[in-house]
Protein backbone atom coordinates (compact mmCIF):
# COMPACT_ATOMS: atom_id res chain seq x y z
CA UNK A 1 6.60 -6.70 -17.30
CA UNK A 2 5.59 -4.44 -19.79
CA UNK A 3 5.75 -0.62 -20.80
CA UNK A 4 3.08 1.76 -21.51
CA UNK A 5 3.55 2.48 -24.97
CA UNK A 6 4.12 6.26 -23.91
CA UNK A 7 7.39 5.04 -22.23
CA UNK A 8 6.00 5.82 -19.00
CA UNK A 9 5.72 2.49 -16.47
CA UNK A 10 4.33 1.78 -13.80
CA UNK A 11 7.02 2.45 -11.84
CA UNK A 12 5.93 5.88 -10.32
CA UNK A 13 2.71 4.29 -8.67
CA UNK A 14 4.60 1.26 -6.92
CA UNK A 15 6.94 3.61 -5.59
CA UNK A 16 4.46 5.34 -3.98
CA UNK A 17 2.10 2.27 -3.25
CA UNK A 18 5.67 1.24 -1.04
CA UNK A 19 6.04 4.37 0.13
CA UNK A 20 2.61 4.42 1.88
CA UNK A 21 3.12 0.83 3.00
CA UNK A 22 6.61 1.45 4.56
CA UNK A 23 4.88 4.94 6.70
CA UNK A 24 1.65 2.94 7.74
CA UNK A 25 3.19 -0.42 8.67
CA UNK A 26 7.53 0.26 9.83
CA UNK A 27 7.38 3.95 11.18
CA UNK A 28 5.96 5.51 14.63
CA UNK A 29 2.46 5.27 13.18
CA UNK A 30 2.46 1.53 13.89
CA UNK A 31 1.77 2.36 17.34
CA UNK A 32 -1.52 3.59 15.89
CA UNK A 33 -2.59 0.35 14.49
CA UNK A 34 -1.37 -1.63 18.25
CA UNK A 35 -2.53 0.55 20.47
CA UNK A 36 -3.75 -1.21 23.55
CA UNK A 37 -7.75 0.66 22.94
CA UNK A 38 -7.64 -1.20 19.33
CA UNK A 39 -9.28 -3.73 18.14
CA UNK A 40 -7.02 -6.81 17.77
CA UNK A 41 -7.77 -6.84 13.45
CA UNK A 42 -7.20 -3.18 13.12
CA UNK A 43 -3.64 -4.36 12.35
CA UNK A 44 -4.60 -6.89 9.64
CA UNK A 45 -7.28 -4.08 8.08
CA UNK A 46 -4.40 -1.95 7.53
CA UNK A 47 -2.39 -4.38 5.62
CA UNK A 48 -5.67 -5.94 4.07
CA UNK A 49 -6.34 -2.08 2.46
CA UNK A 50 -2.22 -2.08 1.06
CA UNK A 51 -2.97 -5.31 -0.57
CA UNK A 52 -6.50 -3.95 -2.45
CA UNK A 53 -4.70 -0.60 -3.16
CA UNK A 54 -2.27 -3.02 -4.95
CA UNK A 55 -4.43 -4.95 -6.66
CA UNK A 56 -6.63 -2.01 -7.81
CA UNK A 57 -3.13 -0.44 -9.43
CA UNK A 58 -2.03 -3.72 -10.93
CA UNK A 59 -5.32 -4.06 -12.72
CA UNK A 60 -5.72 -0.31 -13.78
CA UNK A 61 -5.74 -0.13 -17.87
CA UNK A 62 -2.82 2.10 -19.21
């Protein structure tokens, strides 16, 4: 990996890119996403949004 050259990585943005992850997908608002009114892929929308939020940060220029 490398570093911005103003010693700042990208550090800050993952750990809030997991943060967001870890609320939507492992607290109470899973229930949310599995509720029995739901549509079956709400689920996989969820986690399909996490992994374009990740790719958009990964290819951000610094």
């Amino acid at each position: 990996m490398r570093k911005n050259e103003d010693g700042q990585g990208r550090g800050d943005q993952a750990l809030v890119l997991f943060l967001l992850a870890a609320g939507a997908l492992l607290s109470p608002a899973l229930q949310l996403w599995v509720a029995p009114g739901m549509p079956w892929w709400t689920l996989y929308a969820v986690w399909g949004a996490i992994i374009a939020l990740a790719a958009l940060a990964q290819r951000q220029d610094p």
